[in-house]
PDB file of N, CA and C in Angstrom:
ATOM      1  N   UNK A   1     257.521 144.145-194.077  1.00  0.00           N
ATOM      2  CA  UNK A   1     256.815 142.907-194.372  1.00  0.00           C
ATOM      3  C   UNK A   1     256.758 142.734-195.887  1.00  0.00           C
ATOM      4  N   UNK A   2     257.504 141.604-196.234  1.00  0.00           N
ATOM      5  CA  UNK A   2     257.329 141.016-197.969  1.00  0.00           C
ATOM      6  C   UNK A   2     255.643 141.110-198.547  1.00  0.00           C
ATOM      7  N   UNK A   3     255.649 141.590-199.476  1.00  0.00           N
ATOM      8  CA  UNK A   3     254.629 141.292-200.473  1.00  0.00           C
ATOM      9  C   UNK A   3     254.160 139.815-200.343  1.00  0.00           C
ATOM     10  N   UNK A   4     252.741 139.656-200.339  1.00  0.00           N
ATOM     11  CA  UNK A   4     252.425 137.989-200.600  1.00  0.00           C
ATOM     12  C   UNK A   4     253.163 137.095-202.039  1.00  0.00           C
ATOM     13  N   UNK A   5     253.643 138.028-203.222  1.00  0.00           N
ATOM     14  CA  UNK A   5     253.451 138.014-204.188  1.00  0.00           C
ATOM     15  C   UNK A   5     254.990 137.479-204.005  1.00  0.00           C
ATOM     16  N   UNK A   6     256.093 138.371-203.519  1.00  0.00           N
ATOM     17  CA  UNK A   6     257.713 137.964-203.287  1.00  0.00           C
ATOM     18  C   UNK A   6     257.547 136.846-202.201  1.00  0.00           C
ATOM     19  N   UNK A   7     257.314 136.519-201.619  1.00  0.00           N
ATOM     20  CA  UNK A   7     256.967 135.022-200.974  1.00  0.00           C
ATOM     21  C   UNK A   7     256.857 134.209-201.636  1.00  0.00           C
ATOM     22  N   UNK A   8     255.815 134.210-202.349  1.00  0.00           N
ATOM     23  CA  UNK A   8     255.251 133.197-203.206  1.00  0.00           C
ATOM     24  C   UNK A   8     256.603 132.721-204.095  1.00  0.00           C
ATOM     25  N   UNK A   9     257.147 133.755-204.838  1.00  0.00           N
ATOM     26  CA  UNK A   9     258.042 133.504-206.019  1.00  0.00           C
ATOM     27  C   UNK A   9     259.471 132.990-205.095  1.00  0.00           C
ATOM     28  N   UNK A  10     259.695 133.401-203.834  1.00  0.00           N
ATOM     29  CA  UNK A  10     261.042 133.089-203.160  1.00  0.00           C
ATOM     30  C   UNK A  10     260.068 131.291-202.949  1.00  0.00           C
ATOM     31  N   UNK A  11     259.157 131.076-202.993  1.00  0.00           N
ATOM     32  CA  UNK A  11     259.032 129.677-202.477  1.00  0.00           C
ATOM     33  C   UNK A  11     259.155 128.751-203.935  1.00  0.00           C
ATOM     34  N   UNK A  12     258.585 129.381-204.827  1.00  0.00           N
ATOM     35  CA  UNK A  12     258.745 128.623-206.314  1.00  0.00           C
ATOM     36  C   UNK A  12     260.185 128.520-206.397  1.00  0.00           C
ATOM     37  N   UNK A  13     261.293 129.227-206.086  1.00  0.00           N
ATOM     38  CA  UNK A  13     262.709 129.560-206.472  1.00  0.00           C
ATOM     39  C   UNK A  13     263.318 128.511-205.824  1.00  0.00           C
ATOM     40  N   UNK A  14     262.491 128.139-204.526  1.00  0.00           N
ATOM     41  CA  UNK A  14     262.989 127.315-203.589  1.00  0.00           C
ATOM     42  C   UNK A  14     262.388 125.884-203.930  1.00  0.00           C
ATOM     43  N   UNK A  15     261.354 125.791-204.608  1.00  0.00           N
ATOM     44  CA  UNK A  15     260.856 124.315-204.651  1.00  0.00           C
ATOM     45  C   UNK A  15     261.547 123.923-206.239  1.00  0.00           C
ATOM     46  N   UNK A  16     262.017 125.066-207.063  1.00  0.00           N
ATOM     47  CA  UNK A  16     262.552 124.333-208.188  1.00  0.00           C
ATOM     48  C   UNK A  16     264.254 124.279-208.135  1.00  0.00           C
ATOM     49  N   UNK A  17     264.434 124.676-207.112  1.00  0.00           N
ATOM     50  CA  UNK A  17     265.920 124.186-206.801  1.00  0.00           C
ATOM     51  C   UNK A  17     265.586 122.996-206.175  1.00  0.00           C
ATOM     52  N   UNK A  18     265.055 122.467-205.514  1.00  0.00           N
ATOM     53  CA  UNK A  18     264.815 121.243-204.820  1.00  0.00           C
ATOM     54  C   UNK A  18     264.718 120.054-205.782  1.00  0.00           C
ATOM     55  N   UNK A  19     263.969 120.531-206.503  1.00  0.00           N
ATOM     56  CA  UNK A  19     263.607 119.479-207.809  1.00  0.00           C
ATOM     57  C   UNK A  19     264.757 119.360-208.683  1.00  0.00           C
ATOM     58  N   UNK A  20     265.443 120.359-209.304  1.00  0.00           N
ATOM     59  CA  UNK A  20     266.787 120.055-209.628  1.00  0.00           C
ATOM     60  C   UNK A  20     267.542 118.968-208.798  1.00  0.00           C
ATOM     61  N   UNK A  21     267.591 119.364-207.930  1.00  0.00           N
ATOM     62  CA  UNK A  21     269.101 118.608-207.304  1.00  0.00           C
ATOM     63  C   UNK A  21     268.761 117.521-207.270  1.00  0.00           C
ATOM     64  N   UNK A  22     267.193 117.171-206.595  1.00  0.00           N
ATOM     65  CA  UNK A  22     266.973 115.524-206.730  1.00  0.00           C
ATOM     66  C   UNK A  22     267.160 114.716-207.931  1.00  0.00           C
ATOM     67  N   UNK A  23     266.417 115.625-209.081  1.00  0.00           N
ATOM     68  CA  UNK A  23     266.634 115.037-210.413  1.00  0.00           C
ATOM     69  C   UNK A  23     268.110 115.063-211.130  1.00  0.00           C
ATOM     70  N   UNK A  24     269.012 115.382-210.226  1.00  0.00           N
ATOM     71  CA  UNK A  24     270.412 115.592-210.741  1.00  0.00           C
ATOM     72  C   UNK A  24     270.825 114.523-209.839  1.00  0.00           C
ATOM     73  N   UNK A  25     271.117 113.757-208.503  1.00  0.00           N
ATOM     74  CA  UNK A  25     271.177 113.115-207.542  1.00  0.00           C
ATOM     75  C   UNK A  25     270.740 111.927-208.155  1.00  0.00           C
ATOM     76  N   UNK A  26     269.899 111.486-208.841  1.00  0.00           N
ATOM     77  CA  UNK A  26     269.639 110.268-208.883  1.00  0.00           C
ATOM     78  C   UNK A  26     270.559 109.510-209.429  1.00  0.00           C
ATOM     79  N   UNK A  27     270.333 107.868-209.291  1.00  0.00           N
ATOM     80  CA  UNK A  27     271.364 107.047-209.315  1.00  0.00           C
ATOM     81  C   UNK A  27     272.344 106.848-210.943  1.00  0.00           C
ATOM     82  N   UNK A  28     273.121 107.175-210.924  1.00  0.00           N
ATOM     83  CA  UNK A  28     273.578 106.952-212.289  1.00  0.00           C
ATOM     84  C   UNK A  28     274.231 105.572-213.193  1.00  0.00           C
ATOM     85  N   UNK A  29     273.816 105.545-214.090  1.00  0.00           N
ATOM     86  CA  UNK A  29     274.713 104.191-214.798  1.00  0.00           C
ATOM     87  C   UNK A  29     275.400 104.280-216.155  1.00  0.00           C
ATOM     88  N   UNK A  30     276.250 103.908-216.558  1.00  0.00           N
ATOM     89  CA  UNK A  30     276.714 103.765-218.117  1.00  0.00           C
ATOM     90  C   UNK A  30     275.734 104.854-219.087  1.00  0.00           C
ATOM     91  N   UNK A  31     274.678 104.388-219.377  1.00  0.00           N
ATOM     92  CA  UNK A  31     273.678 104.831-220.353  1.00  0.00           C
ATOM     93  C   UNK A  31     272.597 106.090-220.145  1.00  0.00           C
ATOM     94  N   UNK A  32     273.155 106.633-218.720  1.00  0.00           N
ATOM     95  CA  UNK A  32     272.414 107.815-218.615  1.00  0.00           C
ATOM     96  C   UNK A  32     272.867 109.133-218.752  1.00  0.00           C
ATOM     97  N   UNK A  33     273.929 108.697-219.631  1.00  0.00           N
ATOM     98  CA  UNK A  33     275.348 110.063-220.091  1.00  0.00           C
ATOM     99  C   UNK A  33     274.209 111.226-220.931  1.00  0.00           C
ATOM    100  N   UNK A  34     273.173 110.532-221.891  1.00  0.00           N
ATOM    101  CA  UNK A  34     272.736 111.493-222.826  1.00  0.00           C
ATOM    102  C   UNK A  34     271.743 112.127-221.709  1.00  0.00           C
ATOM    103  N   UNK A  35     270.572 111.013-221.424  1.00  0.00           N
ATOM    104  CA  UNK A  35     269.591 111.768-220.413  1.00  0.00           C
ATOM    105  C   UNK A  35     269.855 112.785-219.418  1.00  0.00           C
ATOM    106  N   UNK A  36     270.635 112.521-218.667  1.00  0.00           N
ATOM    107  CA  UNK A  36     271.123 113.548-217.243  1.00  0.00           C
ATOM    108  C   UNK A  36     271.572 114.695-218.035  1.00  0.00           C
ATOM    109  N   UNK A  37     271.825 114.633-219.521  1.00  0.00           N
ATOM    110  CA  UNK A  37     272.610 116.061-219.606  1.00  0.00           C
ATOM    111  C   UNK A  37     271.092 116.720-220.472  1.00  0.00           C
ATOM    112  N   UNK A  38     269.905 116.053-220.955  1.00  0.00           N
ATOM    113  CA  UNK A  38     269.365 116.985-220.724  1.00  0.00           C
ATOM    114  C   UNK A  38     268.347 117.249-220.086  1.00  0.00           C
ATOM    115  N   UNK A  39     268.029 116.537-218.861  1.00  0.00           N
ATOM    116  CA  UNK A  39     267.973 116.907-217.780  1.00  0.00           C
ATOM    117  C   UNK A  39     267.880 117.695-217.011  1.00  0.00           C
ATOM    118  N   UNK A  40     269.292 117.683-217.301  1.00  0.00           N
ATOM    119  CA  UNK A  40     270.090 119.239-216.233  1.00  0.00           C
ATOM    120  C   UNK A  40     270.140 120.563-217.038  1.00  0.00           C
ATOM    121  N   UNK A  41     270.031 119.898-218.247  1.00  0.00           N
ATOM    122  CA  UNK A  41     270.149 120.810-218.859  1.00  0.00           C
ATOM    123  C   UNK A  41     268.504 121.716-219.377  1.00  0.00           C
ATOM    124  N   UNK A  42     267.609 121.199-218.591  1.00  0.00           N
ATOM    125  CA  UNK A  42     266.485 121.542-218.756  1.00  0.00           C
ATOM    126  C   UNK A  42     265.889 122.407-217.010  1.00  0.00           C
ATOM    127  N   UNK A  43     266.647 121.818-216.163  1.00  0.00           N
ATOM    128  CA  UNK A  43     266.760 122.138-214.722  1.00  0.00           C
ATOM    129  C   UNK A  43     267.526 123.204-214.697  1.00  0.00           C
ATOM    130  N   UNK A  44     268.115 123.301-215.669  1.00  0.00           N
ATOM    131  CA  UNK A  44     268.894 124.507-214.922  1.00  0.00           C
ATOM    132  C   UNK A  44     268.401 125.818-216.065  1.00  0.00           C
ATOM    133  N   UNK A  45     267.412 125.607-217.216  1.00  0.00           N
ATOM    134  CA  UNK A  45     267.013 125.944-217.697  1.00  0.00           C
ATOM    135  C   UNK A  45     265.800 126.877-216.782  1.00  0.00           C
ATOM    136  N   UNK A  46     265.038 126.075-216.628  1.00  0.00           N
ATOM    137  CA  UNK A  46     263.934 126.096-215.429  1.00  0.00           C
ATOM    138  C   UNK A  46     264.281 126.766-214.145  1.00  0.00           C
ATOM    139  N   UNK A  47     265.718 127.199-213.790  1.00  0.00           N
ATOM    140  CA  UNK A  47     266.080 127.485-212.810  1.00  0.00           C
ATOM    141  C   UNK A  47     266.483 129.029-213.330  1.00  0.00           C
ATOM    142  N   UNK A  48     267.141 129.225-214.301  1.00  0.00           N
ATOM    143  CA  UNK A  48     267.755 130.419-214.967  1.00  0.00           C
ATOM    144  C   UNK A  48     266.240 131.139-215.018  1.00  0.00           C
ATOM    145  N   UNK A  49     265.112 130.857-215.695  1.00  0.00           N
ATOM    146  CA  UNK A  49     264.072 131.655-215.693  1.00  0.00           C
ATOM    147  C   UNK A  49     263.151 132.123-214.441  1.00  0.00           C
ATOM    148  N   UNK A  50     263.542 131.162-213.387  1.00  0.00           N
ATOM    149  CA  UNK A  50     262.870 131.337-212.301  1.00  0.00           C
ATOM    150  C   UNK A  50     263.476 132.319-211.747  1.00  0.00           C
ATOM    151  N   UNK A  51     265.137 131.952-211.918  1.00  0.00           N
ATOM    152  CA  UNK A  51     265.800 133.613-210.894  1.00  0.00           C
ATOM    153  C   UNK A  51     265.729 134.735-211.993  1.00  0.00           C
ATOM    154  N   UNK A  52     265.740 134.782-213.389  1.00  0.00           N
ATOM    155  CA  UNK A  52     265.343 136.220-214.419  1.00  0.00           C
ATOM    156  C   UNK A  52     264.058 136.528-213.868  1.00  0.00           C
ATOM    157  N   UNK A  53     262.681 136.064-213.356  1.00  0.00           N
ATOM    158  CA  UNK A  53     261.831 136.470-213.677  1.00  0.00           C
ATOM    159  C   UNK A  53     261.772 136.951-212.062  1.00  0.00           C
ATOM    160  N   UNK A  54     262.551 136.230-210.815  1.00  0.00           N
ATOM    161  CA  UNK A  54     262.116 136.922-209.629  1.00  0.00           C
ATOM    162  C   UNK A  54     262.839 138.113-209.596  1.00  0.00           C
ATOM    163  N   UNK A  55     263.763 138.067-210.587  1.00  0.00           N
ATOM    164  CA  UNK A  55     264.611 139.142-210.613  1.00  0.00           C
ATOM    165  C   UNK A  55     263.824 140.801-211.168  1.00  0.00           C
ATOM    166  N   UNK A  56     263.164 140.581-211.984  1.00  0.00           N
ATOM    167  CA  UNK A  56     262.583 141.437-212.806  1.00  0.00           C
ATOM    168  C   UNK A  56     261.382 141.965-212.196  1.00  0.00           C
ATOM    169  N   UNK A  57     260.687 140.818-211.529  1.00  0.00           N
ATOM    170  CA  UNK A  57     259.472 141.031-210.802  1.00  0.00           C
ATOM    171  C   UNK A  57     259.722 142.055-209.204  1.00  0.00           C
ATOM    172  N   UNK A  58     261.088 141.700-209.153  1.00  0.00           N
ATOM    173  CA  UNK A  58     261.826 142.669-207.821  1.00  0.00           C
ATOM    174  C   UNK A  58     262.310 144.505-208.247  1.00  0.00           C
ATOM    175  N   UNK A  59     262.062 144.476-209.506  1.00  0.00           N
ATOM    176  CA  UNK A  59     262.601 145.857-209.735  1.00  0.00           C
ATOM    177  C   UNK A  59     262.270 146.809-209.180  1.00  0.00           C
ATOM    178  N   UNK A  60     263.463 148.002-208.509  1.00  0.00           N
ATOM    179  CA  UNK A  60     262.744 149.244-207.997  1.00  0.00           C
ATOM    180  C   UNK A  60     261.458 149.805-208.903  1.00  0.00           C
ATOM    181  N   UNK A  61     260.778 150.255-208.295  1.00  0.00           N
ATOM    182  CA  UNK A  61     259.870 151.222-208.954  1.00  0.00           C
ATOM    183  C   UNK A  61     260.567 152.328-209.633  1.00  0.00           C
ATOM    184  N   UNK A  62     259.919 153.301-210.596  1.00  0.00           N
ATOM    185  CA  UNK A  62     260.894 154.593-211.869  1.00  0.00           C
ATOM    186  C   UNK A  62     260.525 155.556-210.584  1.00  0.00           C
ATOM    187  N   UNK A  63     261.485 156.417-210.735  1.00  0.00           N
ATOM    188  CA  UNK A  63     261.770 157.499-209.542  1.00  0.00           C
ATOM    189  C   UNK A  63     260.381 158.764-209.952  1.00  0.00           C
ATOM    190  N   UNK A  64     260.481 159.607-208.767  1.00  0.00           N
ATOM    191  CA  UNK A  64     258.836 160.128-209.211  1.00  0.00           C
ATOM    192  C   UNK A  64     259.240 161.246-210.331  1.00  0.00           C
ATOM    193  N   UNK A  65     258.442 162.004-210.934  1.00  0.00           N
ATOM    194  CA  UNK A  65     258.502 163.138-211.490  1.00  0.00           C
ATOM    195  C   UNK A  65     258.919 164.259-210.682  1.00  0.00           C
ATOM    196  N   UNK A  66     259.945 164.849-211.489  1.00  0.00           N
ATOM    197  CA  UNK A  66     260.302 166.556-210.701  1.00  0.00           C
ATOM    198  C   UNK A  66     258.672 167.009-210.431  1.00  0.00           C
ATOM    199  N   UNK A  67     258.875 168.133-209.379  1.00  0.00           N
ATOM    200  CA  UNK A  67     257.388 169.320-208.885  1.00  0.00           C
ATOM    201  C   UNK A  67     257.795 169.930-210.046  1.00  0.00           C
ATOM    202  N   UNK A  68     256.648 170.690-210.783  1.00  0.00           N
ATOM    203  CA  UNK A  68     256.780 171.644-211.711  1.00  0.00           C
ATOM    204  C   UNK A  68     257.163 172.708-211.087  1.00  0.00           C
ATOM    205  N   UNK A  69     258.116 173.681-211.926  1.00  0.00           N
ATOM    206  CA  UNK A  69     259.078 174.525-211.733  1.00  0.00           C
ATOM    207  C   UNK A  69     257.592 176.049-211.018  1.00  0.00           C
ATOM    208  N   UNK A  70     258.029 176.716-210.599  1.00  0.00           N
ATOM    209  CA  UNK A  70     257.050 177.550-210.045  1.00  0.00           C
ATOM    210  C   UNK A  70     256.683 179.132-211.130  1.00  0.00           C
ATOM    211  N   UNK A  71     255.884 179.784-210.984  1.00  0.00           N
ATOM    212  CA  UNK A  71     255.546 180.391-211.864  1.00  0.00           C
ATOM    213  C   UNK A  71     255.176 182.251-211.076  1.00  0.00           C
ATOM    214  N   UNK A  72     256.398 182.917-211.417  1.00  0.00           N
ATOM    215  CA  UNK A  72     255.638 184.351-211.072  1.00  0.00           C
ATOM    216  C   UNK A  72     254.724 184.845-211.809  1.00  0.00           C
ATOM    217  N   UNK A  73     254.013 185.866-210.625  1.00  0.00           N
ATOM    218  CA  UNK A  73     253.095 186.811-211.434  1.00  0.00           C
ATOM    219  C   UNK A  73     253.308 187.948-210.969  1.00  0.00           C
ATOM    220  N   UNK A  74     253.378 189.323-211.711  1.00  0.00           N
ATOM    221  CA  UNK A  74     253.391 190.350-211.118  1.00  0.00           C
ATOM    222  C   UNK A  74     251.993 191.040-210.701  1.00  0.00           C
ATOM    223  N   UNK A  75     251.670 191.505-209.720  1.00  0.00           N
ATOM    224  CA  UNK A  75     250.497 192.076-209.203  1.00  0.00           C
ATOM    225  C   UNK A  75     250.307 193.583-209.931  1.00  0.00           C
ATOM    226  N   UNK A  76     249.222 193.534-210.289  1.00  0.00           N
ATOM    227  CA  UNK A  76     248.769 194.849-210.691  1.00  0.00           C
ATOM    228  C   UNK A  76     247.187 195.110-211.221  1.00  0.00           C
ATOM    229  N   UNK A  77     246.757 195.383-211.562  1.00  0.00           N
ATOM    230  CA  UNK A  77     245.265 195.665-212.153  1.00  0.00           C
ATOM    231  C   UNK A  77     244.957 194.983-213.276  1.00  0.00           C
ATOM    232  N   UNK A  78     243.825 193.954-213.517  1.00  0.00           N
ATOM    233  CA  UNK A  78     243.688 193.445-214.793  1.00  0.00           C
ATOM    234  C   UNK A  78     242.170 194.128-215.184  1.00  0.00           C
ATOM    235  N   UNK A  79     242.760 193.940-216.376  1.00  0.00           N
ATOM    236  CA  UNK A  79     241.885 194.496-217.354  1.00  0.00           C
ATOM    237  C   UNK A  79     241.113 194.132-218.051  1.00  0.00           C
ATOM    238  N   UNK A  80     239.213 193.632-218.518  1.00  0.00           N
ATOM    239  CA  UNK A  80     238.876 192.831-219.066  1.00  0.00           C
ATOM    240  C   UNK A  80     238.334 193.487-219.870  1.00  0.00           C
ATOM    241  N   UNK A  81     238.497 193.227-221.667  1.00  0.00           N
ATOM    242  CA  UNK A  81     237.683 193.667-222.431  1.00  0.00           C
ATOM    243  C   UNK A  81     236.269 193.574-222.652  1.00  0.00           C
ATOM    244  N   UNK A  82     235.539 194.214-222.630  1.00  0.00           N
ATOM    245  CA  UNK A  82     234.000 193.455-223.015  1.00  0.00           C
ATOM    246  C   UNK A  82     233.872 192.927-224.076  1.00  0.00           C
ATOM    247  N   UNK A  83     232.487 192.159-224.250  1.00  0.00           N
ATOM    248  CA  UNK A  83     232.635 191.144-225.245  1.00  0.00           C
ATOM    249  C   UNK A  83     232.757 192.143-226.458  1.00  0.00           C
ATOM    250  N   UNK A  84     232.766 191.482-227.805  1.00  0.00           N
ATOM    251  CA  UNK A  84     232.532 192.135-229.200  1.00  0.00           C
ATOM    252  C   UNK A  84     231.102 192.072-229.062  1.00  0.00           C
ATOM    253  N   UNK A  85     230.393 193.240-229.938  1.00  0.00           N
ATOM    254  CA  UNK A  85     228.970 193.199-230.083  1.00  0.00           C
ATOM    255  C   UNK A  85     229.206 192.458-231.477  1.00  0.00           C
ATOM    256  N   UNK A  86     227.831 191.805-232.213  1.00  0.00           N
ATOM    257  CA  UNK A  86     227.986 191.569-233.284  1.00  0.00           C
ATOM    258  C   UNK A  86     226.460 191.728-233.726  1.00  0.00           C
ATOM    259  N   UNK A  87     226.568 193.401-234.180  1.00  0.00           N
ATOM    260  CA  UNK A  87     224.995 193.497-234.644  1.00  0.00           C
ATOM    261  C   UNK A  87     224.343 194.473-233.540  1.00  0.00           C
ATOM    262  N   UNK A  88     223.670 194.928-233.907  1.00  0.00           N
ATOM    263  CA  UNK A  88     222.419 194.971-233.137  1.00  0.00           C
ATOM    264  C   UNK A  88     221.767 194.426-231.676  1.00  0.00           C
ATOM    265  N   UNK A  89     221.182 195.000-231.064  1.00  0.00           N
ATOM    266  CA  UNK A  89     220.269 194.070-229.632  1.00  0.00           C
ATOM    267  C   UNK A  89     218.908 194.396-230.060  1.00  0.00           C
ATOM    268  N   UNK A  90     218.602 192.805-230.053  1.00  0.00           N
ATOM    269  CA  UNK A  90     217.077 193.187-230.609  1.00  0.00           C
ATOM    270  C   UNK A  90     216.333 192.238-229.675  1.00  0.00           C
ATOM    271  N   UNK A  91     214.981 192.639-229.635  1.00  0.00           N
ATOM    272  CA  UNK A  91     214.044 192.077-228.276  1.00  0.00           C
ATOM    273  C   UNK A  91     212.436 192.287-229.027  1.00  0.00           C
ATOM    274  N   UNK A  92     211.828 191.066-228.584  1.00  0.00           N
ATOM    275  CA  UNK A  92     210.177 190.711-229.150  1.00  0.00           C
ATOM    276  C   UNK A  92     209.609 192.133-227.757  1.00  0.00           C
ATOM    277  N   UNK A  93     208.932 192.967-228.715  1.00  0.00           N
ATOM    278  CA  UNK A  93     207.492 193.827-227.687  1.00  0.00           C
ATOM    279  C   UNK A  93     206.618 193.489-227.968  1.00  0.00           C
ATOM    280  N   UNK A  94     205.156 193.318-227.248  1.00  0.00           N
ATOM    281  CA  UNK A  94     203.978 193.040-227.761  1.00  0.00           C
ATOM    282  C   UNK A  94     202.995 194.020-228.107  1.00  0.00           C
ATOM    283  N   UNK A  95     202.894 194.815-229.194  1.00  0.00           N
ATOM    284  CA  UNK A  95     202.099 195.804-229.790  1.00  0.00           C
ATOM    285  C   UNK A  95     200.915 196.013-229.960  1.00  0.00           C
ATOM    286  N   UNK A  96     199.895 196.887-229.868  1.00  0.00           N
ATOM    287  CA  UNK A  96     198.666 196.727-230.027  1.00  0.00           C
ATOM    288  C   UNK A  96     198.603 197.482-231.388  1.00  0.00           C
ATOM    289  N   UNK A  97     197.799 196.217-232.232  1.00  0.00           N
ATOM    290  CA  UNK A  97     197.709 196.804-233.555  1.00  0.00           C
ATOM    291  C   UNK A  97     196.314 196.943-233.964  1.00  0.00           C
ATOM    292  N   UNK A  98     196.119 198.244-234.808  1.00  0.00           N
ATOM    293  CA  UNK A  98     194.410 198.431-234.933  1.00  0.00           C
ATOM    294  C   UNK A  98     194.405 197.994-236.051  1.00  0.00           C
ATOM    295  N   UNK A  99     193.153 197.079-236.702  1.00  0.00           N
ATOM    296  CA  UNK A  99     192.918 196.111-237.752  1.00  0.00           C
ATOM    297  C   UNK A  99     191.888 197.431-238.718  1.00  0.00           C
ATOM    298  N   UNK A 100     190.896 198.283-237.477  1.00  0.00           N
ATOM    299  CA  UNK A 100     190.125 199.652-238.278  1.00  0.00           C
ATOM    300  C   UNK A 100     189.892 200.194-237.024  1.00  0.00           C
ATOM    301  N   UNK A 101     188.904 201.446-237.075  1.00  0.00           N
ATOM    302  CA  UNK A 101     188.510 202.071-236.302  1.00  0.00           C
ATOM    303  C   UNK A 101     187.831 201.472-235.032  1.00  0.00           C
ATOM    304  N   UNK A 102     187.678 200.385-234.730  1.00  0.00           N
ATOM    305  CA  UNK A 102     187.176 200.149-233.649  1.00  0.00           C
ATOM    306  C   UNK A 102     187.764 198.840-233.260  1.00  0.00           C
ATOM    307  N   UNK A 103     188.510 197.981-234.326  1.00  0.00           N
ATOM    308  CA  UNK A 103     189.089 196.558-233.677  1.00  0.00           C
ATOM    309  C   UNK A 103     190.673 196.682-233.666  1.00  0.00           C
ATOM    310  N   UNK A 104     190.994 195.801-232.453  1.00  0.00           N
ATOM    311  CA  UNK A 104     192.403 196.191-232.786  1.00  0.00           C
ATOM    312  C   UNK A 104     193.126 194.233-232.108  1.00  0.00           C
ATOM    313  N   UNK A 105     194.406 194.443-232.363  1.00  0.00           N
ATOM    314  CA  UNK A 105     194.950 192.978-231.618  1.00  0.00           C
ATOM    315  C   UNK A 105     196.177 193.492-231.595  1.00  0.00           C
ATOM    316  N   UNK A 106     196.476 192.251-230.722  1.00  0.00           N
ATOM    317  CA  UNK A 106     198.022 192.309-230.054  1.00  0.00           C
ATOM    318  C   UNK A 106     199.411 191.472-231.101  1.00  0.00           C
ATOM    319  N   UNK A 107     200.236 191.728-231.326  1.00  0.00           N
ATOM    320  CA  UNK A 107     201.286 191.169-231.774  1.00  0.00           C
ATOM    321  C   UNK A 107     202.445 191.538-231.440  1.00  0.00           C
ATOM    322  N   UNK A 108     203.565 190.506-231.689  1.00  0.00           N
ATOM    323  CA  UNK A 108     204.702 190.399-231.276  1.00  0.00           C
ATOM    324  C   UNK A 108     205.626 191.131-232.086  1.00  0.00           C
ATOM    325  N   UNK A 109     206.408 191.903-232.174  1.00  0.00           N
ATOM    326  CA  UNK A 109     207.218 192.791-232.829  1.00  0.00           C
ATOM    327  C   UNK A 109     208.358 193.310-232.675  1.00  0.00           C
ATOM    328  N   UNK A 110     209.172 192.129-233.525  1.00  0.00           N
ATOM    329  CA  UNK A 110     211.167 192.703-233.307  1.00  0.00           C
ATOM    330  C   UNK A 110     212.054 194.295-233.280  1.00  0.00           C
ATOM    331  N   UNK A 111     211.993 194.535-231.634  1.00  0.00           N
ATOM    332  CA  UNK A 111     212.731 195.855-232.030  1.00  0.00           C
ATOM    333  C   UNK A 111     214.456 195.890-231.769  1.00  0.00           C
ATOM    334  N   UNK A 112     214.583 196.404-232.550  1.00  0.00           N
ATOM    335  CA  UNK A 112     216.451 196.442-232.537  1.00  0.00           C
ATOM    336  C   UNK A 112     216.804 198.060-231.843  1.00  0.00           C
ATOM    337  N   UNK A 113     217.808 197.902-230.907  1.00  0.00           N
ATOM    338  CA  UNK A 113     218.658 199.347-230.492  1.00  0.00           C
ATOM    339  C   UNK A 113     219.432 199.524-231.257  1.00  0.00           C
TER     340      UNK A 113
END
C-alpha cells in the first residue's frame, strides 16, 4: 500500500500534466507565436520540477549500518587493585575531658590510624 504522501504527489504529477496540455491545446492564431512558447515553456517547466521532485521524494532509503565486528575475551581470573590510600584514616571520637578535679566535658576529637 502507497504512502498517502506518493499519492498525493502521483495526483499533482497528474493534474499538472492536465493543465499543460489544455494550455498547449488551445486555439491558435497568427500572434500567439511569442505567448504559447512561453507558455509551454513555463508548463513544461512546471512539469520538469514536478517529475525532479517526485523523483527525489521516491528515493530508496541509505542501506543500514554493518553489526559491529565481534569482540573476544579470554577467560581467566581478574584482578582488582584496591584503591590508592591518600593519607591517613581519620575519624571524630567523643572524649571526656577533665576541665579540674571534679568537672569534666565531652568533646569531639580527630583520631588518625
Amino acid at each position: 500500500m502507497p504512502a498517502p504522501f506518493v499519492s498525493f504527489a502521483r495526483k499533482g504529477v497528474c493534474a499538472a500534466l492536465l493543465a499543460a496540455t489544455l494550455v498547449s491545446a488551445g486555439p491558435a492564431s497568427a500572434r500567439d507565436g511569442r505567448n504559447g512558447a512561453l507558455i509551454g515553456g513555463a508548463a513544461a517547466g512546471i512539469v520538469g520540477g514536478l517529475a525532479l521532485g517526485a523523483l527525489l521524494n521516491n528515493a530508496p532509503p541509505p542501506p543500514p549500518r554493518p553489526a559491529p565486528r565481534p569482540v573476544y575475551v579470554e577467560e581467566g581470573p581478574v584482578y582488582v587493585a584496591p584503591p590508592p590510600r591518600r593519607g591517613p584514616i581519620c575519624h571524630y571520637e567523643r572524649r571526656k575531658v577533665w576541665l579540674n578535679e571534679i568537672e569534666f566535658t565531652y568533646k569531639s576529637i580527630e583520631v588518625c590510624e
